[in-house]
Protein backbone atom coordinates (compact mmCIF):
# COMPACT_ATOMS: atom_id res chain seq x y z
CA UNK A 1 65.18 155.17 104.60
CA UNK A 2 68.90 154.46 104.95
CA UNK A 3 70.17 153.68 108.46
CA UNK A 4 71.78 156.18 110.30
CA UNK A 5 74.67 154.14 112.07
CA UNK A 6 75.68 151.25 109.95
CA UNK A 7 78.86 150.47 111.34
CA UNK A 8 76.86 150.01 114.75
CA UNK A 9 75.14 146.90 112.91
CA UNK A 10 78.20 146.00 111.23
CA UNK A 11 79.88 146.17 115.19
CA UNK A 12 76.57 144.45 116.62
CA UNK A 13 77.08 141.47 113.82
CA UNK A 14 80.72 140.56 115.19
CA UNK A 15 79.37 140.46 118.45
CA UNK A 16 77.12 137.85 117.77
CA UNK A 17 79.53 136.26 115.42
CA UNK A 18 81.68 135.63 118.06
CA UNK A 19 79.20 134.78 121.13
CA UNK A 20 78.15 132.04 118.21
CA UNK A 21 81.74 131.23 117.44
CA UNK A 22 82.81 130.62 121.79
CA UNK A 23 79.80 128.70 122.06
CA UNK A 24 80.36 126.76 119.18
CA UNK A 25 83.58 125.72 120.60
CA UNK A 26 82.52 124.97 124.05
CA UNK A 27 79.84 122.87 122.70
CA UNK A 28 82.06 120.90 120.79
CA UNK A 29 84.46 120.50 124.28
CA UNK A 30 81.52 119.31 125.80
CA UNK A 31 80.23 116.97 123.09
CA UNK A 32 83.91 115.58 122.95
CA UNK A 33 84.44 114.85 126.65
CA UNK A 34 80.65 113.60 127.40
CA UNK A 35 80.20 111.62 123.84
CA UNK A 36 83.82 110.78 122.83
CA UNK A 37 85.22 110.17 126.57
CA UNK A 38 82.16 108.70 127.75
CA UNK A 39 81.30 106.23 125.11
CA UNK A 40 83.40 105.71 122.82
CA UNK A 41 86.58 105.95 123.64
CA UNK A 42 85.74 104.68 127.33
CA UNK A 43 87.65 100.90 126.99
CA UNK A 44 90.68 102.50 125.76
CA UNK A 45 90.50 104.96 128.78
CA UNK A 46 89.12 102.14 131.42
CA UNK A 47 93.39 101.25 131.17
CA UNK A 48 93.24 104.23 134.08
CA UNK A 49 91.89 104.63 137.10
CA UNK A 50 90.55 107.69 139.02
CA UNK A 51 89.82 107.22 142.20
CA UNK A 52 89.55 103.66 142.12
CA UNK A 53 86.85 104.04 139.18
CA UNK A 54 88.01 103.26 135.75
CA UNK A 55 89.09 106.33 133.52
CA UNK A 56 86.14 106.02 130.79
CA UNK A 57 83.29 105.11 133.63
CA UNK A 58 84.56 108.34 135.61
CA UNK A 59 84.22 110.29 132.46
CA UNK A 60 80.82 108.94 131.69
CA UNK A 61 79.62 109.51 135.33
CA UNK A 62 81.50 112.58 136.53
CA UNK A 63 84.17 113.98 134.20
CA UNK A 64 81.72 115.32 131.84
CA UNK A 65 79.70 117.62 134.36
CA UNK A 66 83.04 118.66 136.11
CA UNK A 67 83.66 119.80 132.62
CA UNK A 68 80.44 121.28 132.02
CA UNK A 69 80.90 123.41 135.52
CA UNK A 70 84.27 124.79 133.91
CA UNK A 71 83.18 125.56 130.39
CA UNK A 72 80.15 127.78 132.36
CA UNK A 73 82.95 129.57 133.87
CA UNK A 74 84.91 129.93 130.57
CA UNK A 75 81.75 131.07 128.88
CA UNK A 76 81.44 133.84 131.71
CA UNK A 77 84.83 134.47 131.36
CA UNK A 78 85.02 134.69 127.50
CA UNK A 79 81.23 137.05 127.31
CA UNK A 80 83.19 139.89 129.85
CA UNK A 81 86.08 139.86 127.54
CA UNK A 82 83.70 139.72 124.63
CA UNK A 83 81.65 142.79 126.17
CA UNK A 84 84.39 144.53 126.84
CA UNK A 85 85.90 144.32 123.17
CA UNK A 86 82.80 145.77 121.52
CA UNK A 87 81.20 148.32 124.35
CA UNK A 88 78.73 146.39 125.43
CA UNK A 89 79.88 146.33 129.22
CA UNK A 90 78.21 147.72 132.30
CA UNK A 91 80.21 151.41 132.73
CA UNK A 92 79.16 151.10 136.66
CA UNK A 93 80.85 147.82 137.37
């Protein structure tokens, strides 16, 4: 039996394509700031200070769940738009 609505698959498949793609990319901020800015690129960024911290130790102890906290809000910000695009949003909100 064929299926009756295959552009609503075809639709439902570039939804997830893209939720997969955005959190793709915000992984990869994350792994970046908490891996890369953290370790190893932390005595190139110890040549700042934040707060009286070195650059790299702030990073390593703070910088990368500050970032974390944004790239939630990004993620929230980036599903609505994504909902929106393909009909998938709440019609009473």
């Amino acid at each position: 039996m064929k299926n009756p609505q295959p552009h609503l698959q075809a639709e439902a498949r570039a939804y997830w394509r893209a939720n997969l793609r955005l959190v793709g990319i915000l992984l990869l901020v994350w792994f970046l700031v908490s891996y890369g800015a953290g370790i190893l690129l932390r005595q190139w960024l110890d040549q700042w200070s934040v707060g009286g911290f070195k650059l790299g130790f702030w990073f390593a102890q703070q910088g990368a769940i500050y970032v974390f906290v944004v790239l939630i809000f990004i993620y929230v910000a980036g599903m609505n738009h994504l909902d929106r695009k393909y009909g998938y949003n709440d019609p009473e909100s």
